[in-house]
C-alpha atoms as a PDB file:
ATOM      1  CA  UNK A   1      84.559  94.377  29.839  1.00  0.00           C
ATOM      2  CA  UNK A   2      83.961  94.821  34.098  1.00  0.00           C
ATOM      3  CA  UNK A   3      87.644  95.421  34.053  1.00  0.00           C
ATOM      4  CA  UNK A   4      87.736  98.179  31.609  1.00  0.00           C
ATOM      5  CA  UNK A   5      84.805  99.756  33.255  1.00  0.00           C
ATOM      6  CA  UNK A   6      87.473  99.523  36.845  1.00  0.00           C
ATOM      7  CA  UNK A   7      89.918 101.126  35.051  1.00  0.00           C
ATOM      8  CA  UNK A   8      88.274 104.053  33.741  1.00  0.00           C
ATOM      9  CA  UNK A   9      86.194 104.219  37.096  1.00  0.00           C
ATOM     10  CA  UNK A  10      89.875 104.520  38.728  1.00  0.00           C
ATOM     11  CA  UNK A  11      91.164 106.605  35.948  1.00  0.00           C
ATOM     12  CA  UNK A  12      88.760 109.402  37.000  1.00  0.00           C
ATOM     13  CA  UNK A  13      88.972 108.697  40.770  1.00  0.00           C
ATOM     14  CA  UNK A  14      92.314 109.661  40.524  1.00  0.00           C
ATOM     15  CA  UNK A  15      92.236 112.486  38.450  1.00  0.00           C
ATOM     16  CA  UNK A  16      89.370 114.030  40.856  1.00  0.00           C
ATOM     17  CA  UNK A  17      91.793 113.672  43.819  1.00  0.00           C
ATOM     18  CA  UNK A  18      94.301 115.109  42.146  1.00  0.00           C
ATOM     19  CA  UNK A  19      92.605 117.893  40.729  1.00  0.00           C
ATOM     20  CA  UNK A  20      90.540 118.961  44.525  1.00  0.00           C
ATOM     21  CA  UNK A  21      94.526 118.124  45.796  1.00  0.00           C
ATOM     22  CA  UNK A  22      95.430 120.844  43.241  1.00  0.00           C
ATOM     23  CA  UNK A  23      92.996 123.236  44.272  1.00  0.00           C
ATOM     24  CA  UNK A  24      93.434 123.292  48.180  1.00  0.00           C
ATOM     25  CA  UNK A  25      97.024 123.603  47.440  1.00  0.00           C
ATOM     26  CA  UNK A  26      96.507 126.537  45.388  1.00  0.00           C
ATOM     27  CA  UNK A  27      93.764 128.141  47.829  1.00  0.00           C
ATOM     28  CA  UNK A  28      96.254 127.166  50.758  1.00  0.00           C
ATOM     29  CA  UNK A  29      99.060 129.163  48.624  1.00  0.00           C
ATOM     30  CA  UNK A  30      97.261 132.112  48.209  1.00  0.00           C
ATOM     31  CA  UNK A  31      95.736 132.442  51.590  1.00  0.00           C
ATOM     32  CA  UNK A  32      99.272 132.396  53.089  1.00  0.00           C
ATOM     33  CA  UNK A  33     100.692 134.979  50.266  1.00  0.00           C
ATOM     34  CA  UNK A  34      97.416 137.151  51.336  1.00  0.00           C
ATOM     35  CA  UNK A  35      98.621 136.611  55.425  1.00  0.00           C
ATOM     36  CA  UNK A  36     101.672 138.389  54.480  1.00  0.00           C
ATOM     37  CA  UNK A  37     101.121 142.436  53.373  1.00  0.00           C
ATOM     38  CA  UNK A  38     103.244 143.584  50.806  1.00  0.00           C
ATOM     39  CA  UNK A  39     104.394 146.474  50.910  1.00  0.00           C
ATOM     40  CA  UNK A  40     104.793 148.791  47.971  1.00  0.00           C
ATOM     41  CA  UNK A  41     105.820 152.437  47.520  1.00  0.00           C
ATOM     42  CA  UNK A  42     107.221 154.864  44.802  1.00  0.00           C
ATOM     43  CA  UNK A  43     109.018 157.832  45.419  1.00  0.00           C
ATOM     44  CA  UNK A  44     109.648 161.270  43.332  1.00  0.00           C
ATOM     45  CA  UNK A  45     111.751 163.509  44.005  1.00  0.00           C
ATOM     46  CA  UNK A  46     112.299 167.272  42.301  1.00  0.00           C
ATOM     47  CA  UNK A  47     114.589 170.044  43.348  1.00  0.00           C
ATOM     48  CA  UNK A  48     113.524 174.004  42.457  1.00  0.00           C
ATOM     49  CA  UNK A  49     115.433 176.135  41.151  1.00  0.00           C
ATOM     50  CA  UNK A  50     118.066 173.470  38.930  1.00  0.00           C
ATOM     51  CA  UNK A  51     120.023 176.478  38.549  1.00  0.00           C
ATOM     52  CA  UNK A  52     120.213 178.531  41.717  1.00  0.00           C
ATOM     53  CA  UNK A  53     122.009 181.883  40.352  1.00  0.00           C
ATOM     54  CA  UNK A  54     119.706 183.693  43.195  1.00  0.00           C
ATOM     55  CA  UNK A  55     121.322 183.055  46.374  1.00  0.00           C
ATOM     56  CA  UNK A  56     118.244 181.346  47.916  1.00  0.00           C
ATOM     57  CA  UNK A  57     117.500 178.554  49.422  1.00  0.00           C
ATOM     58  CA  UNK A  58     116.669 175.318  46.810  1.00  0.00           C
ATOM     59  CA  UNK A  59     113.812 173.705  47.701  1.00  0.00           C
ATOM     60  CA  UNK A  60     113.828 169.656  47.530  1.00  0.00           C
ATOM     61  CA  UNK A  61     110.456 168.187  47.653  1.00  0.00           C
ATOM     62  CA  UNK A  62     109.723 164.455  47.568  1.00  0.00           C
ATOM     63  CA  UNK A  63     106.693 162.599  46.984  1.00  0.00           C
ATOM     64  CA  UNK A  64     106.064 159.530  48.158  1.00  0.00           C
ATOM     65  CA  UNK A  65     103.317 157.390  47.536  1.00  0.00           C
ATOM     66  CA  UNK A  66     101.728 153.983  48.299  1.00  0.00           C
ATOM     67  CA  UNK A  67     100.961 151.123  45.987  1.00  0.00           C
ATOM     68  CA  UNK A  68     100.454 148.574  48.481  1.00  0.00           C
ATOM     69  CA  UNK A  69      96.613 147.285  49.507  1.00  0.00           C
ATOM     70  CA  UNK A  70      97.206 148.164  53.448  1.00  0.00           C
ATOM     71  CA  UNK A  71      98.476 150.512  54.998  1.00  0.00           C
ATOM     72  CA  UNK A  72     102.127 150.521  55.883  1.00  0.00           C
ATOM     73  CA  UNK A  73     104.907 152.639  57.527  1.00  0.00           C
ATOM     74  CA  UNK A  74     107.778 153.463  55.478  1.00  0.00           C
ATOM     75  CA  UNK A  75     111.076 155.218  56.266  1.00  0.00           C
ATOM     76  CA  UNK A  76     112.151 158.027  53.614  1.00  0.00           C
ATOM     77  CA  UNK A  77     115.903 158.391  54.282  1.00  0.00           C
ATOM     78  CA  UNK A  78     117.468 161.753  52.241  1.00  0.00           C
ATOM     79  CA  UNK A  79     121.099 162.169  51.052  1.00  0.00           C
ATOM     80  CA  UNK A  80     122.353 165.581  49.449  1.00  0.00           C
ATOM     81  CA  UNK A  81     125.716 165.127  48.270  1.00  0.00           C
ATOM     82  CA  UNK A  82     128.042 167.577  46.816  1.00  0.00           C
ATOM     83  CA  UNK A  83     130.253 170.728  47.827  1.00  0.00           C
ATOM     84  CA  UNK A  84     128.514 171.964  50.718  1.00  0.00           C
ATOM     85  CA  UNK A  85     129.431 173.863  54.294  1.00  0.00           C
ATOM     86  CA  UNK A  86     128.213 171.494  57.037  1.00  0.00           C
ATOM     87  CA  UNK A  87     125.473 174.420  58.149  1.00  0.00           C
ATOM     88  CA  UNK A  88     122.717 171.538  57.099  1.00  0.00           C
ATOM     89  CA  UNK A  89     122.261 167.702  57.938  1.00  0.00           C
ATOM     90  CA  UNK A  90     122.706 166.164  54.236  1.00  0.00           C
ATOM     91  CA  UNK A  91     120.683 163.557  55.423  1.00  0.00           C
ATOM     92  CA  UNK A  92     117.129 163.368  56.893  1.00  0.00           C
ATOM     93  CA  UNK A  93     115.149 160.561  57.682  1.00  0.00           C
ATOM     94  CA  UNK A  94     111.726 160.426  57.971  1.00  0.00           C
ATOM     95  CA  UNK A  95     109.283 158.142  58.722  1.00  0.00           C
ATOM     96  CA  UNK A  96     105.633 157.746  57.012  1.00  0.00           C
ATOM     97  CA  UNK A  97     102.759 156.087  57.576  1.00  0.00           C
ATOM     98  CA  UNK A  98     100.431 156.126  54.125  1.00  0.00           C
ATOM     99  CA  UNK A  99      96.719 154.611  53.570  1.00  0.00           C
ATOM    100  CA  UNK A 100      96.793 152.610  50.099  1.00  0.00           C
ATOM    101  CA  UNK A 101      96.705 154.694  47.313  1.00  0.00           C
ATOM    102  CA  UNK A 102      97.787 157.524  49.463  1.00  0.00           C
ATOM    103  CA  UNK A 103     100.604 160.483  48.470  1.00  0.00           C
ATOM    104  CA  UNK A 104     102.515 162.175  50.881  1.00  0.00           C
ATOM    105  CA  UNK A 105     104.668 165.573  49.751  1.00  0.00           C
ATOM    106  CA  UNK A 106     107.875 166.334  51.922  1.00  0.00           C
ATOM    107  CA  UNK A 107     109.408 169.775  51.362  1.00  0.00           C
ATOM    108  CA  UNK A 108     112.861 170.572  52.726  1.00  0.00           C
ATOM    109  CA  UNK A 109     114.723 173.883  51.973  1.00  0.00           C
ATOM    110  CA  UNK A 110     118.607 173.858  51.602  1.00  0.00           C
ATOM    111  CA  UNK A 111     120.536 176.650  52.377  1.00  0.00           C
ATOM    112  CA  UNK A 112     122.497 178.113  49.224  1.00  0.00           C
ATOM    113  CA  UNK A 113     126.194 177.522  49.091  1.00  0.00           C
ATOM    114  CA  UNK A 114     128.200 178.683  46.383  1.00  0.00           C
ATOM    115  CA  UNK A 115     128.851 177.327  44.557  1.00  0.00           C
ATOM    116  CA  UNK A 116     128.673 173.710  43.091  1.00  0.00           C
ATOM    117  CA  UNK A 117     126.664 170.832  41.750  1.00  0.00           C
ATOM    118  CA  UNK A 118     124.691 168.944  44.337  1.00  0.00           C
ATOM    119  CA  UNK A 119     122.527 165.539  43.738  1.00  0.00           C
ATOM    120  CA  UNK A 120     119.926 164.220  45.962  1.00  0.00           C
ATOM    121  CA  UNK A 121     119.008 160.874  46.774  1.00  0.00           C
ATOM    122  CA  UNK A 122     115.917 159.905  48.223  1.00  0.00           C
ATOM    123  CA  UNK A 123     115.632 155.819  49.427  1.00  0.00           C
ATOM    124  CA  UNK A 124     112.295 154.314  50.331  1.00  0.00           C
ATOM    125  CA  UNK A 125     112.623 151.587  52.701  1.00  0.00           C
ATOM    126  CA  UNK A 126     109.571 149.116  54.087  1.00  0.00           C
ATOM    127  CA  UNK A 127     109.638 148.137  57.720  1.00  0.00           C
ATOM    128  CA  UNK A 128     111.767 145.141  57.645  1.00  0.00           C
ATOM    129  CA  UNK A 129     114.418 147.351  56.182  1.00  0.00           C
ATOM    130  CA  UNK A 130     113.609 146.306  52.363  1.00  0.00           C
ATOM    131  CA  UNK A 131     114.367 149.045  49.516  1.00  0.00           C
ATOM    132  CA  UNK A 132     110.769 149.790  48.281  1.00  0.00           C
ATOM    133  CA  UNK A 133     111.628 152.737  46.008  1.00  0.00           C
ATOM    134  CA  UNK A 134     114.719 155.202  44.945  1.00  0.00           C
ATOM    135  CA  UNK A 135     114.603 158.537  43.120  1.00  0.00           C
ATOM    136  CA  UNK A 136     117.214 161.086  42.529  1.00  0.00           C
ATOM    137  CA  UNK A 137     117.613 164.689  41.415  1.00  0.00           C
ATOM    138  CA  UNK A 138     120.407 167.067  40.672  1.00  0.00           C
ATOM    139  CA  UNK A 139     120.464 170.803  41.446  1.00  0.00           C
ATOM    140  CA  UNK A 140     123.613 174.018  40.960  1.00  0.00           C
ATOM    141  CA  UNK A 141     124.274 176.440  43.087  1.00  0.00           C
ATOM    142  CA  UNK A 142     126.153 179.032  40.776  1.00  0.00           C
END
């Protein structure tokens, strides 16, 4: 009978260690994920007019916006693609610093070159050179 009683004494001993062994493991886990920020961004990105027949400039805006809990720097790197004359960079690179929650609205004109169909690719890279976020767009010049 005493050595039953042992056993289930050491039966629940051990499961208690385990279990607080478990726990600090687990709290030791997520105080190192919560050491480490993770950054987190979307991006959108719309070009006006999709069919430039006016022989103005298009306008390109992106939005980019953070979904991370601190805030972070990210690099917004811009490629337009397509027939075009060389008068413009076709890509721009921007860096951005956003609060979480936080939406920041970059507006870049493009000169109009006739004529053709252009596309526009926006990238949203972290600060260790990650890919947070890509977006793209289309737009004629006709």
């Amino acid at each position: 009978m005493q050595s039953i009683k042992l056993i289930q004494r050491s039966v629940v001993i051990a499961a208690l260690a385990a279990a607080s062994g478990v726990m600090a493991g687990t709290a030791q886990a997520a105080t190192g994920r919560a050491a480490l920020a993770t950054q987190c961004a979307t991006v959108a990105v719309k070009a006006t007019p999709k069919l430039n027949t006016a022989m103005i400039p298009e306008t390109i805006k992106s939005t980019v916006k953070s979904c991370a809990t601190a805030t972070e720097t990210v690099t917004l790197t811009q490629k337009i693609s397509g027939p075009h004359s060389g008068r413009t960079p076709l890509t721009k690179t921007l860096t951005i610093t956003l609060a979480p929650g936080q939406a920041v609205t970059k507006t870049r004109s493009f000169p109009f070159v006739c004529c053709g169909t252009f596309s526009v690719v926006d990238h949203v890279f972290g600060s260790g050179g990650q890919q947070l976020a890509k977006a793209s767009t289309g737009f004629t010049f006709a």
